[in-house]
PDB file of N, CA and C in Angstrom:
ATOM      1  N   UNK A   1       6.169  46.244  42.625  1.00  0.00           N
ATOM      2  CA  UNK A   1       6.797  45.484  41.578  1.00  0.00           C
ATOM      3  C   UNK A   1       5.725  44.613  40.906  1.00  0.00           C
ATOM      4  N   UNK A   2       5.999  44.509  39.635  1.00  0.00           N
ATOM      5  CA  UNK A   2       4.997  43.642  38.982  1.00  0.00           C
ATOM      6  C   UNK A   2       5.461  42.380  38.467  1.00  0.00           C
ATOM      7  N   UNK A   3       4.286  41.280  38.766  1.00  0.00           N
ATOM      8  CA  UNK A   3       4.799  39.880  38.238  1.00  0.00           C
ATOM      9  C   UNK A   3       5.197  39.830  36.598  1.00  0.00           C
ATOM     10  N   UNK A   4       5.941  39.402  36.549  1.00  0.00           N
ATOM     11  CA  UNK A   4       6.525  38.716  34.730  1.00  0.00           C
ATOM     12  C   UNK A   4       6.019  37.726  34.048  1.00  0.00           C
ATOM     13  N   UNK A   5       6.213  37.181  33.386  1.00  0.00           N
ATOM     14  CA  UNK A   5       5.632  36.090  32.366  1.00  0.00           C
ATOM     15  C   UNK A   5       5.514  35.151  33.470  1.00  0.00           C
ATOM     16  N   UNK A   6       6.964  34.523  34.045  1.00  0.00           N
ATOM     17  CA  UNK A   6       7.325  33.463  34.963  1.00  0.00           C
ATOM     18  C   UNK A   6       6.781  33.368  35.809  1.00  0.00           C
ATOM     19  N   UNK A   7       6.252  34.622  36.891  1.00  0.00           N
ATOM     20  CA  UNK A   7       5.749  34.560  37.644  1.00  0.00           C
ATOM     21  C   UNK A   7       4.192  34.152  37.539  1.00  0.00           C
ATOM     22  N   UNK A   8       3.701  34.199  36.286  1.00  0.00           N
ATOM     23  CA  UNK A   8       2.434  34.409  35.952  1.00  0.00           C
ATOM     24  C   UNK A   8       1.995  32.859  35.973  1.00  0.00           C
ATOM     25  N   UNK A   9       3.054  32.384  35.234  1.00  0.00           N
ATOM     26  CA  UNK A   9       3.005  30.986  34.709  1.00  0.00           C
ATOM     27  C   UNK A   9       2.777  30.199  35.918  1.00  0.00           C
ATOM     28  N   UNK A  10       3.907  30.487  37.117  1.00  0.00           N
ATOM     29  CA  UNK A  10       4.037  29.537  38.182  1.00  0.00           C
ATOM     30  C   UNK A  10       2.332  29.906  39.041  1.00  0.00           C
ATOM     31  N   UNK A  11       1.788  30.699  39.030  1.00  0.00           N
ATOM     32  CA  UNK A  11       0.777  31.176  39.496  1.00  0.00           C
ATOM     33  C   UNK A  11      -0.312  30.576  38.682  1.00  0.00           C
ATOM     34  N   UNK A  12      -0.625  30.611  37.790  1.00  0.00           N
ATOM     35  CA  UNK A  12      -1.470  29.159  37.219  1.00  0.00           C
ATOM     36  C   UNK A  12      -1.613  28.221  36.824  1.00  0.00           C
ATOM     37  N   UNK A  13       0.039  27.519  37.201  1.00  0.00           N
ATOM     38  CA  UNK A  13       0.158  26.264  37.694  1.00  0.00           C
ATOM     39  C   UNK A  13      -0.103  25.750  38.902  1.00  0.00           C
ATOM     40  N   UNK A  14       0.114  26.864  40.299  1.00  0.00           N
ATOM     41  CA  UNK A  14      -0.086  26.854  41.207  1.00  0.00           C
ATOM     42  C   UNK A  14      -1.786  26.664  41.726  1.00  0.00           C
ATOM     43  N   UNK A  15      -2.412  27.445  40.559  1.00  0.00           N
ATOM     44  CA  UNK A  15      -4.187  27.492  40.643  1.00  0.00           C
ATOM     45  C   UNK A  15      -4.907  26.045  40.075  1.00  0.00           C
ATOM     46  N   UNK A  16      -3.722  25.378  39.487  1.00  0.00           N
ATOM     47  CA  UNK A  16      -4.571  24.075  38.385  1.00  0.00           C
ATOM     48  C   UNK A  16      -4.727  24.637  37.343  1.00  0.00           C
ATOM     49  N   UNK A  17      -4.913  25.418  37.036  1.00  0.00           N
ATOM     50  CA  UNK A  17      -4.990  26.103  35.331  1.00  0.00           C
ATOM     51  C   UNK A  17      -3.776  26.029  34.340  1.00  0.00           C
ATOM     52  N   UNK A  18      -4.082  25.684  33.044  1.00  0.00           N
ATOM     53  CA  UNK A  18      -3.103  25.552  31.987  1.00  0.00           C
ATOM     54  C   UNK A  18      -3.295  26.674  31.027  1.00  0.00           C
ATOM     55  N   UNK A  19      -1.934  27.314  31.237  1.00  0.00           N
ATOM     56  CA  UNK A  19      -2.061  28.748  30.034  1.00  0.00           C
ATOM     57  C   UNK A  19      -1.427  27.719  28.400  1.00  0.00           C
ATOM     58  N   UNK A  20      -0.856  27.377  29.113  1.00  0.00           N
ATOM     59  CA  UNK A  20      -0.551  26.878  27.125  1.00  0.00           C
ATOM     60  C   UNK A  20      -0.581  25.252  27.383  1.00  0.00           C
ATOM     61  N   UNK A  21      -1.165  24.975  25.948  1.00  0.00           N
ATOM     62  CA  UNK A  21      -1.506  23.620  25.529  1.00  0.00           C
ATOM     63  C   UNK A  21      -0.776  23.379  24.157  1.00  0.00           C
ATOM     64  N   UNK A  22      -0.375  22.757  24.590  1.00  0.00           N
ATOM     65  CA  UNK A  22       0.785  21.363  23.498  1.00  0.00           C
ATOM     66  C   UNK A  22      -0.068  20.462  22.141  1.00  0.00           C
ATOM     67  N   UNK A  23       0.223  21.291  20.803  1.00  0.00           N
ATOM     68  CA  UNK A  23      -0.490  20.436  19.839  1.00  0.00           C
ATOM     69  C   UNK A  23       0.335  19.560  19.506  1.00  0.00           C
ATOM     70  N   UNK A  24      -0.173  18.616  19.664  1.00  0.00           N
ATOM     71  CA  UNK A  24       0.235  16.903  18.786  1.00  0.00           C
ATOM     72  C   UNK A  24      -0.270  16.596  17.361  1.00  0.00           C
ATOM     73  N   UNK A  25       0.115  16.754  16.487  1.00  0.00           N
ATOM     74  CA  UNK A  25      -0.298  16.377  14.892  1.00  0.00           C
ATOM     75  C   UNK A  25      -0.323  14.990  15.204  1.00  0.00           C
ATOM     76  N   UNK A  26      -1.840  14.673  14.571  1.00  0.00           N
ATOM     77  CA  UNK A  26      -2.459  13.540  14.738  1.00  0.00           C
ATOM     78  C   UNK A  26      -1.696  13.065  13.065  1.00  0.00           C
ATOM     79  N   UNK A  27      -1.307  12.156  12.610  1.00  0.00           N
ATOM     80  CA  UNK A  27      -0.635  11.330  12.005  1.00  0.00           C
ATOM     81  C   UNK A  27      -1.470  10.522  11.400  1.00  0.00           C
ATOM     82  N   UNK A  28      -2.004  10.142  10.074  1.00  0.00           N
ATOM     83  CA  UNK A  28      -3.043   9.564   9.659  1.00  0.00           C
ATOM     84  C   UNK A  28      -1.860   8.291   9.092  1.00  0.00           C
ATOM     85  N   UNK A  29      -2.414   6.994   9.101  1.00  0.00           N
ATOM     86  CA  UNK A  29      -1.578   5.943   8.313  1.00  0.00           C
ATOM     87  C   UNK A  29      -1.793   6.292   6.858  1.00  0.00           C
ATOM     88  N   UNK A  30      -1.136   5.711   5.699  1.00  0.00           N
ATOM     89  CA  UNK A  30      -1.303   6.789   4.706  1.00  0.00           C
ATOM     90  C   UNK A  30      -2.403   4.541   4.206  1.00  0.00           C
ATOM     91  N   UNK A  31      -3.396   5.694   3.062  1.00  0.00           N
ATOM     92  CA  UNK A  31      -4.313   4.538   2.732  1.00  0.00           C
ATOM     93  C   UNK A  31      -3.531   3.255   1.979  1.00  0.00           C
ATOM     94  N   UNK A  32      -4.395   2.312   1.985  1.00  0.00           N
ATOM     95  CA  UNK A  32      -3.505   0.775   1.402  1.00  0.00           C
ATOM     96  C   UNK A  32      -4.005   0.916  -0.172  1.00  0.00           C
ATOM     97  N   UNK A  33      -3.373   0.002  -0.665  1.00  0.00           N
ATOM     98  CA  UNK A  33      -4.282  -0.303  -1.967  1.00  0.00           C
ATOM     99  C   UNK A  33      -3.927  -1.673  -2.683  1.00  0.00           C
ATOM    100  N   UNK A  34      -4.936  -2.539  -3.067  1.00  0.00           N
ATOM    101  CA  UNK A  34      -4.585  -3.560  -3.640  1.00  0.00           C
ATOM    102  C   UNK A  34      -4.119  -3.825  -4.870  1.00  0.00           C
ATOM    103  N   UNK A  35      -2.994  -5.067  -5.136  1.00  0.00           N
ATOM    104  CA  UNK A  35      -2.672  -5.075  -6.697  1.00  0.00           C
ATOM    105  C   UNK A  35      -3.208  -6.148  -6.956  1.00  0.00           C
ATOM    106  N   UNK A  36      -4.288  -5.898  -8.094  1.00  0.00           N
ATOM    107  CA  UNK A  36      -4.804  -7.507  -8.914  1.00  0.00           C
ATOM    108  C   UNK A  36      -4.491  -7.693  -9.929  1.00  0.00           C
ATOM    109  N   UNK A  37      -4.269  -8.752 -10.012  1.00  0.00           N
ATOM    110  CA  UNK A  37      -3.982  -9.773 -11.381  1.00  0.00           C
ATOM    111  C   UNK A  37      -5.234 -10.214 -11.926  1.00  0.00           C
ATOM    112  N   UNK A  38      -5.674  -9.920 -13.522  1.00  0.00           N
ATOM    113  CA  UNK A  38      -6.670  -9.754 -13.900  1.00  0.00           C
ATOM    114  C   UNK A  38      -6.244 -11.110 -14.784  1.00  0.00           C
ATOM    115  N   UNK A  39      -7.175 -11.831 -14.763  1.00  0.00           N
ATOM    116  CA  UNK A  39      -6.710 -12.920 -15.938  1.00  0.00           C
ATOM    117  C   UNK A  39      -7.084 -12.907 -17.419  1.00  0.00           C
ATOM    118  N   UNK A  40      -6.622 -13.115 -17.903  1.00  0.00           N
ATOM    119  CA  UNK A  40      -6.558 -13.338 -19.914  1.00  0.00           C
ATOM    120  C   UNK A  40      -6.245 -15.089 -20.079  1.00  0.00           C
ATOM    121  N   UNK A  41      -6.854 -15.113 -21.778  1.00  0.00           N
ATOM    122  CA  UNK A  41      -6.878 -16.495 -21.854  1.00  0.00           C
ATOM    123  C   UNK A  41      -5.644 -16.603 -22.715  1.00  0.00           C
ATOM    124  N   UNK A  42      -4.539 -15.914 -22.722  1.00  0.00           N
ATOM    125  CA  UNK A  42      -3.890 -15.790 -23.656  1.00  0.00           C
ATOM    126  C   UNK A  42      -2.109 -15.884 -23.151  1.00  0.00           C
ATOM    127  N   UNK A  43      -2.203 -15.371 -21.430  1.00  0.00           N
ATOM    128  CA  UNK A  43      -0.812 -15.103 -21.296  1.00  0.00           C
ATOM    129  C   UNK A  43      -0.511 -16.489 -20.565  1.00  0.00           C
ATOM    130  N   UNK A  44       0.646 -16.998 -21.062  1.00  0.00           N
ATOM    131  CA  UNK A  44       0.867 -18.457 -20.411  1.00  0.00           C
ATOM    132  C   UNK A  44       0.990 -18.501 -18.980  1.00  0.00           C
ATOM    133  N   UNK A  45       0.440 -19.727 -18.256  1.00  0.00           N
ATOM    134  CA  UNK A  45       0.401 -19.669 -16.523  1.00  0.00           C
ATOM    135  C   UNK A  45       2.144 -19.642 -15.969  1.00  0.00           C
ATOM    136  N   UNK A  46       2.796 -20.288 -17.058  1.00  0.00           N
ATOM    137  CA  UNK A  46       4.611 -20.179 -16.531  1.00  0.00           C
ATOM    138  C   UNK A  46       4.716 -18.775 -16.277  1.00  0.00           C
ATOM    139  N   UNK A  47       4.452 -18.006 -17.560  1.00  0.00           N
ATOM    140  CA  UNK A  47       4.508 -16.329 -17.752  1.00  0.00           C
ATOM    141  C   UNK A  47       4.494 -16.111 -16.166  1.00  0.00           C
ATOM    142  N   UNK A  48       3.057 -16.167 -15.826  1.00  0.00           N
ATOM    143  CA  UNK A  48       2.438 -15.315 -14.888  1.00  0.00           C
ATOM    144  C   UNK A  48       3.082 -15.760 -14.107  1.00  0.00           C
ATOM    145  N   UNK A  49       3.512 -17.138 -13.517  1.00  0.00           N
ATOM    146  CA  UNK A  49       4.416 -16.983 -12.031  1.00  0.00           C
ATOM    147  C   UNK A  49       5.416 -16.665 -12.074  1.00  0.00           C
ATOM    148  N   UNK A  50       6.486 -16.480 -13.269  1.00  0.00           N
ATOM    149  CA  UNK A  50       7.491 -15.833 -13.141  1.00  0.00           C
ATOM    150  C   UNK A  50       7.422 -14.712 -12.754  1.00  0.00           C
ATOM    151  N   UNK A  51       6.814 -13.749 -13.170  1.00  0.00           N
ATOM    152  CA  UNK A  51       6.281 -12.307 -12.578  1.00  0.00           C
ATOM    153  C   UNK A  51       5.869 -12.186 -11.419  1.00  0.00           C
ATOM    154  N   UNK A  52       4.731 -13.446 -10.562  1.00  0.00           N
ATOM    155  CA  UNK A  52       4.635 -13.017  -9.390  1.00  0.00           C
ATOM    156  C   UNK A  52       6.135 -13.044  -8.740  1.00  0.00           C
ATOM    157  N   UNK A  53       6.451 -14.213  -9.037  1.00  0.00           N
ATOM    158  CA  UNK A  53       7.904 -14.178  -8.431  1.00  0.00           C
ATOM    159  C   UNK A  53       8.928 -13.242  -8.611  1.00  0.00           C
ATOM    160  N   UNK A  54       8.851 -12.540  -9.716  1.00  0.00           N
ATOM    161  CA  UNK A  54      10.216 -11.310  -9.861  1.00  0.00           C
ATOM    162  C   UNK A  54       9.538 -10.155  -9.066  1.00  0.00           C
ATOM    163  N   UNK A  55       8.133  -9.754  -9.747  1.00  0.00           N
ATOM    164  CA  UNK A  55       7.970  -8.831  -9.109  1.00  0.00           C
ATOM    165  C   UNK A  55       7.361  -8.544  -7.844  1.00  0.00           C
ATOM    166  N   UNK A  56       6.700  -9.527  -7.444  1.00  0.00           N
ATOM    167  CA  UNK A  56       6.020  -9.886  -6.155  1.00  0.00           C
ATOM    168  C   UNK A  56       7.110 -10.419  -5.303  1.00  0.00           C
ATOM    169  N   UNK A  57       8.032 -11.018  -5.306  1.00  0.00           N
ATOM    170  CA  UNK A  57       8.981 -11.617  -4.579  1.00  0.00           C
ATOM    171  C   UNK A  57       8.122 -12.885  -3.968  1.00  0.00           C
ATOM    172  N   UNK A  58       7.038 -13.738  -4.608  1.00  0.00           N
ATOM    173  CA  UNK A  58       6.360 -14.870  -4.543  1.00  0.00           C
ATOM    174  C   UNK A  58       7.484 -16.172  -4.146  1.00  0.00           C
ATOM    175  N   UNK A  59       7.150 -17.370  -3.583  1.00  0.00           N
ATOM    176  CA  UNK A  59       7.955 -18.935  -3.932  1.00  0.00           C
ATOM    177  C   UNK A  59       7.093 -19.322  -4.610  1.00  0.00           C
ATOM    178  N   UNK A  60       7.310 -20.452  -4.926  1.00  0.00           N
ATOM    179  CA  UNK A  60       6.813 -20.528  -6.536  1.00  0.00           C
ATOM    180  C   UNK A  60       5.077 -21.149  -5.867  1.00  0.00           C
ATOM    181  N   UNK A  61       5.226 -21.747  -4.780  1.00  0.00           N
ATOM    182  CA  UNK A  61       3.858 -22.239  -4.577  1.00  0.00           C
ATOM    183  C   UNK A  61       2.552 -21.213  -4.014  1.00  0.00           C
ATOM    184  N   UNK A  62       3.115 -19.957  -3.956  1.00  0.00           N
ATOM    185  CA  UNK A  62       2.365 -18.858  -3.527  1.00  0.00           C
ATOM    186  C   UNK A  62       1.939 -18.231  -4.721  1.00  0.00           C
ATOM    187  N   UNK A  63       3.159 -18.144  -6.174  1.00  0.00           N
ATOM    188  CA  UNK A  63       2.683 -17.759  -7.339  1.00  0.00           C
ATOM    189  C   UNK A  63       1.745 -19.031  -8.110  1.00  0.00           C
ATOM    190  N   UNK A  64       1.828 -19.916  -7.529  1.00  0.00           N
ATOM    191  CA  UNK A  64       0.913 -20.816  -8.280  1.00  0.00           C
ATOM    192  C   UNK A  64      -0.660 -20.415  -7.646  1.00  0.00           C
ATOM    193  N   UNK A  65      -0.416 -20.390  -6.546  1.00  0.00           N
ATOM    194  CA  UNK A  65      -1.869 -20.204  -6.271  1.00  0.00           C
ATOM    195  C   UNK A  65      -2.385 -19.088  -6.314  1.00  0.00           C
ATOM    196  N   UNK A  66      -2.065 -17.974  -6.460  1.00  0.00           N
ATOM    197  CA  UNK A  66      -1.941 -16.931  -7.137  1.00  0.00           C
ATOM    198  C   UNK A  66      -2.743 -17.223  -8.523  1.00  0.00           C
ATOM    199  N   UNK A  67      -2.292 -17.756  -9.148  1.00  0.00           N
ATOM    200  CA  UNK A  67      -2.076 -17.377 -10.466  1.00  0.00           C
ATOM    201  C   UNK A  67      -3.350 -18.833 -10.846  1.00  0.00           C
ATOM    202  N   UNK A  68      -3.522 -19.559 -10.195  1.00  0.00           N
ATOM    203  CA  UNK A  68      -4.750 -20.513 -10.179  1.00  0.00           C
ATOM    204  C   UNK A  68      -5.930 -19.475  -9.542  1.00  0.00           C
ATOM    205  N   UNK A  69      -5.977 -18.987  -8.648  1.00  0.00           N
ATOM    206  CA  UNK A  69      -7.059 -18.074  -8.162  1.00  0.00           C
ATOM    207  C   UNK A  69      -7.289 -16.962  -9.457  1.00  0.00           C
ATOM    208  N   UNK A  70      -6.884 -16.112  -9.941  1.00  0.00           N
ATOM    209  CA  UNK A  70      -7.173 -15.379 -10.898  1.00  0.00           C
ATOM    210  C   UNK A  70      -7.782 -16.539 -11.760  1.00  0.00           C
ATOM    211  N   UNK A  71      -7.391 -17.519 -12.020  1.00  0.00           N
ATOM    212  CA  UNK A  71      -7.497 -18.496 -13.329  1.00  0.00           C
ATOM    213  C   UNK A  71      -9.164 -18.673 -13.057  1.00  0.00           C
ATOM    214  N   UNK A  72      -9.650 -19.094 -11.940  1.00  0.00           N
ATOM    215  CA  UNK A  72     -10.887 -19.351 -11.988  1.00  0.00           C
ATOM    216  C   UNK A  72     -11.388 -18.806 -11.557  1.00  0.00           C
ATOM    217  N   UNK A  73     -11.202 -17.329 -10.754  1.00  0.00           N
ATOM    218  CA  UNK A  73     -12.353 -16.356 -10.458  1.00  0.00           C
ATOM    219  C   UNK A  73     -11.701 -15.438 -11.226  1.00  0.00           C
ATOM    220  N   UNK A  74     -11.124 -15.402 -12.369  1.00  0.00           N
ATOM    221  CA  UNK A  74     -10.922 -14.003 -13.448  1.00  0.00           C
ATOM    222  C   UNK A  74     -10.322 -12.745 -12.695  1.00  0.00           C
ATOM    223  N   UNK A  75     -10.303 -12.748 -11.445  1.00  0.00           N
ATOM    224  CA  UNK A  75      -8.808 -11.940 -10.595  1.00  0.00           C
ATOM    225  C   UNK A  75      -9.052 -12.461  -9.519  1.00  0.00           C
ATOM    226  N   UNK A  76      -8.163 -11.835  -8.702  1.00  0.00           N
ATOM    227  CA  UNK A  76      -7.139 -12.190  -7.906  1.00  0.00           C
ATOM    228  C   UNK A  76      -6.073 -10.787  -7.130  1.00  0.00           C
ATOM    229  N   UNK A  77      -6.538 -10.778  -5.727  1.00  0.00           N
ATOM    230  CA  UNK A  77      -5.718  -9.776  -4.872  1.00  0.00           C
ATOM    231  C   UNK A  77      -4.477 -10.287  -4.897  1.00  0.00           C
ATOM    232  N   UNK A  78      -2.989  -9.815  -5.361  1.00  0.00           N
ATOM    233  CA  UNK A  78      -2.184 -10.371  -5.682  1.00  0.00           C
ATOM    234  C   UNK A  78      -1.036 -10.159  -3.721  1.00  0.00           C
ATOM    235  N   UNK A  79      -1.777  -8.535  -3.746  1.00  0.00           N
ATOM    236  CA  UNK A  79      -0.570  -7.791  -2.334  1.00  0.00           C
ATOM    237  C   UNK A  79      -1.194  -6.791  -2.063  1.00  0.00           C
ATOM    238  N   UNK A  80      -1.399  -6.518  -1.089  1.00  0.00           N
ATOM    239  CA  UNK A  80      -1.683  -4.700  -0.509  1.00  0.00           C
ATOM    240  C   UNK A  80      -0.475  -4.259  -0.183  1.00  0.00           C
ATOM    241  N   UNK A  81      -0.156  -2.672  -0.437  1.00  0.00           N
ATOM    242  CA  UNK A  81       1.229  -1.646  -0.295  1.00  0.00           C
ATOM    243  C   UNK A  81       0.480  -0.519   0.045  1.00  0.00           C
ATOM    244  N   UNK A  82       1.197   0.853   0.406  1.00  0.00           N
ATOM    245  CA  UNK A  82       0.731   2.122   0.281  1.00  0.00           C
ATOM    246  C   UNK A  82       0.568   2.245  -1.292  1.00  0.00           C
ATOM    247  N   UNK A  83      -0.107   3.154  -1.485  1.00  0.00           N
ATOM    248  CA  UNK A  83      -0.687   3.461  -3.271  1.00  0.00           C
ATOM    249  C   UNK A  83       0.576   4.105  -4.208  1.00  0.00           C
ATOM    250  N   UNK A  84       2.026   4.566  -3.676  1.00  0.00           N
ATOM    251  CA  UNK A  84       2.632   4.414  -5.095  1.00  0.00           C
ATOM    252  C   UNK A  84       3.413   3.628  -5.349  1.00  0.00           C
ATOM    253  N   UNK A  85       3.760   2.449  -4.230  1.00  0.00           N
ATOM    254  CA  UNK A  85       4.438   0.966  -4.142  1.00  0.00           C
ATOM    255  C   UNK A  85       3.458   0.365  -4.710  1.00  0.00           C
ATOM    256  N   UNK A  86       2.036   0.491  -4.634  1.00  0.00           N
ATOM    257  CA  UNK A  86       1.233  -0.819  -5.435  1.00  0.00           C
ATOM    258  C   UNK A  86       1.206  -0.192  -7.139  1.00  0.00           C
ATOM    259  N   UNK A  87       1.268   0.689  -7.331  1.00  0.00           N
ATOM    260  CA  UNK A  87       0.945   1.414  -8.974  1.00  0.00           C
ATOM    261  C   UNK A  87       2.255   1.393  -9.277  1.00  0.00           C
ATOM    262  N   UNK A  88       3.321   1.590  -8.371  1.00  0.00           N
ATOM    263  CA  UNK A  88       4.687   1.063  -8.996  1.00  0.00           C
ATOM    264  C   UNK A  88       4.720  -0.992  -9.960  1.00  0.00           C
ATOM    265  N   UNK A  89       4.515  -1.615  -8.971  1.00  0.00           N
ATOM    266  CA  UNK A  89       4.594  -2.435  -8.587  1.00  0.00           C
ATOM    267  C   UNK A  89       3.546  -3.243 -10.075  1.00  0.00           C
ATOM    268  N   UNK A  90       2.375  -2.653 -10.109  1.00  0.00           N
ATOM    269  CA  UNK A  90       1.753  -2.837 -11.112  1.00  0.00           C
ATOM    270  C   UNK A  90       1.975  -2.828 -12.787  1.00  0.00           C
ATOM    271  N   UNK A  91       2.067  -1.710 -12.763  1.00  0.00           N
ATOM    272  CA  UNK A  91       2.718  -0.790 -13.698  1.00  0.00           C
ATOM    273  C   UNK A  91       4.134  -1.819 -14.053  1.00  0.00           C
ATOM    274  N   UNK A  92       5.019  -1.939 -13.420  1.00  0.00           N
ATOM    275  CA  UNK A  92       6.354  -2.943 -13.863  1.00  0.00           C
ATOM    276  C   UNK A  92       6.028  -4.708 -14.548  1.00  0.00           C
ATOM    277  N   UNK A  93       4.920  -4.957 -13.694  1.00  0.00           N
ATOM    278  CA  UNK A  93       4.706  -6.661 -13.772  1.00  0.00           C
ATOM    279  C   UNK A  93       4.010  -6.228 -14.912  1.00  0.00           C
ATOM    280  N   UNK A  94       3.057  -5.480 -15.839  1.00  0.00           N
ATOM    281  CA  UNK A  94       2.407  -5.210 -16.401  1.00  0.00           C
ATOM    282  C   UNK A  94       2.903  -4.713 -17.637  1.00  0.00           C
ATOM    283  N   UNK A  95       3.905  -3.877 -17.633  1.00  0.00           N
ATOM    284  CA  UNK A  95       5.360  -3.459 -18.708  1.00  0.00           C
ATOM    285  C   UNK A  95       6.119  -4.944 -19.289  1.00  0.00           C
ATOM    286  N   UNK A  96       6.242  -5.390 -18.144  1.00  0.00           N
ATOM    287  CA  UNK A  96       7.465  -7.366 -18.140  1.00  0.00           C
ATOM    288  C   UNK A  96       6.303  -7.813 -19.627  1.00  0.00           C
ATOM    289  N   UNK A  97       5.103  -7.751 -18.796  1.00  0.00           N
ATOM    290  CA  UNK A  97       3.859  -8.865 -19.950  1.00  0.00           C
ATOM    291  C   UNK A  97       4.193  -7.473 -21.519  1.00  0.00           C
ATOM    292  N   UNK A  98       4.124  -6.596 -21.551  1.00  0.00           N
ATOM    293  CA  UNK A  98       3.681  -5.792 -22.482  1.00  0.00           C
ATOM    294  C   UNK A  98       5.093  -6.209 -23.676  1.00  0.00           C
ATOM    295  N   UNK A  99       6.335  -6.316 -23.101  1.00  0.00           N
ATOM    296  CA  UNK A  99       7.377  -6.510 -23.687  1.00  0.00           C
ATOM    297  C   UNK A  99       7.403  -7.733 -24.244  1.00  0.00           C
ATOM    298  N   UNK A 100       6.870  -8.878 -23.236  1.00  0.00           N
ATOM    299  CA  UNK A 100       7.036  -9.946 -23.971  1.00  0.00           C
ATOM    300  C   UNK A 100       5.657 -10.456 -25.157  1.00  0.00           C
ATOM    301  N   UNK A 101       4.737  -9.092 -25.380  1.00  0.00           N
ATOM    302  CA  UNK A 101       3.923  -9.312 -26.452  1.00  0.00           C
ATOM    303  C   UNK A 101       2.537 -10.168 -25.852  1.00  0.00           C
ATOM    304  N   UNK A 102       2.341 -10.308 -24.481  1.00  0.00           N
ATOM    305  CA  UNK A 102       1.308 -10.728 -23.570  1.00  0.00           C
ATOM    306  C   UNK A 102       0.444  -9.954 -23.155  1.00  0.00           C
ATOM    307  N   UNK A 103      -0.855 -10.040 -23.136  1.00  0.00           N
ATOM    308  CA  UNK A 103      -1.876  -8.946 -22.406  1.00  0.00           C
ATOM    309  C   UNK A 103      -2.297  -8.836 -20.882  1.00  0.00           C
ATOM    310  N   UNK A 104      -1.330  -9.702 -20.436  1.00  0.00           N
ATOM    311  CA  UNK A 104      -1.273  -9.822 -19.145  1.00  0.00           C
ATOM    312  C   UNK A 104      -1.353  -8.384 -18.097  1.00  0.00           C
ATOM    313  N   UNK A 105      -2.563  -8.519 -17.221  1.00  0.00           N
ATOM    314  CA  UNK A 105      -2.628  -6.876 -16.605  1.00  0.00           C
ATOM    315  C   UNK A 105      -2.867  -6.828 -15.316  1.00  0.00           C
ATOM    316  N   UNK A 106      -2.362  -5.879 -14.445  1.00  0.00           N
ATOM    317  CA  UNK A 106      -1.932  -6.108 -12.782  1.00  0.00           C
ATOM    318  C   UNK A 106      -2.781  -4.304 -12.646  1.00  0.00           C
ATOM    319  N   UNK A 107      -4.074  -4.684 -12.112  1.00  0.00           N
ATOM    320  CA  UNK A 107      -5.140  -3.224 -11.817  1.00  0.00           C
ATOM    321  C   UNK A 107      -4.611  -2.863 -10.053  1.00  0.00           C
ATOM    322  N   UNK A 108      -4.685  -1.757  -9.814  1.00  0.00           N
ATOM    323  CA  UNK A 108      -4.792  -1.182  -8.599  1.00  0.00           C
ATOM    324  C   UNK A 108      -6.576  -0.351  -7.882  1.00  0.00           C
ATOM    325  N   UNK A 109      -6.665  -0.647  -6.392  1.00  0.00           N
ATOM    326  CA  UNK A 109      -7.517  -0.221  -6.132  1.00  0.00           C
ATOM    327  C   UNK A 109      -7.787  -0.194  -4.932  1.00  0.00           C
ATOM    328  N   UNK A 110      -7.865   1.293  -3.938  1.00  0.00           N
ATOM    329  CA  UNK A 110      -8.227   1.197  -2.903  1.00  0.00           C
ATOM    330  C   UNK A 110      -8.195  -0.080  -1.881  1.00  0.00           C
ATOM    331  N   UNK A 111      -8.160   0.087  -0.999  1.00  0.00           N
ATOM    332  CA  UNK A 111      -8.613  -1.214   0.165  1.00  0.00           C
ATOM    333  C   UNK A 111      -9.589  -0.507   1.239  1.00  0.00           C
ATOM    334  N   UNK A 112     -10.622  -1.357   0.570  1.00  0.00           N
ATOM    335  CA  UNK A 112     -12.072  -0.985   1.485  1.00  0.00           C
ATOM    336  C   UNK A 112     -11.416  -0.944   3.339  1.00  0.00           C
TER     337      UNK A 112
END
């Protein structure tokens, strides 16, 4: 009589040997990316914290400083997201300024 699959199996388990090996998909985190607030001398500082606050979900003393940091270093990391929550995210606060006739602009970019 001849051994079967089963028998084969229990027999090089029995030896320490592994006939089949188990792949695990390694899972990469997906990359970040930052949203900055680029400053202009033109869009009012009220403007801009209202926006961090609608669209950032800011309190008002987080959009102030926010919006003071761009003021004197000309930007400002506003939030890191995965990359189509931050280009979403951009893209909207950046539409808000475009409507109300402001040049106000929210850039995306990698996170080193």
């Amino acid at each position: 009589m001849t051994d079967g699959p089963e028998e084969g199996l229990m027999a090089a388990a029995q030896n320490g040997t592994d006939l089949l090996t188990k792949t695990v998909p390694k899972v990469e985190r997906p990359r970040l990316y930052k949203v900055i607030l680029v400053n202009d001398d033109f869009t009012p500082r009220e403007f801009v914290v209202q926006v961090l606050k609608a669209e950032f979900r800011m309190n008002e003393s987080q959009a102030q400083q926010v919006m003071m940091t761009a003021h004197r270093r000309g930007v400002c990391v506003v939030a890191v997201f995965v990359q189509d929550v931050a280009e979403t995210k951009a893209t909207r606060a950046t539409e808000a300024a475009r409507k109300k006739g402001f040049p106000l602009l929210f850039t995306t970019e990698p996170e080193e």
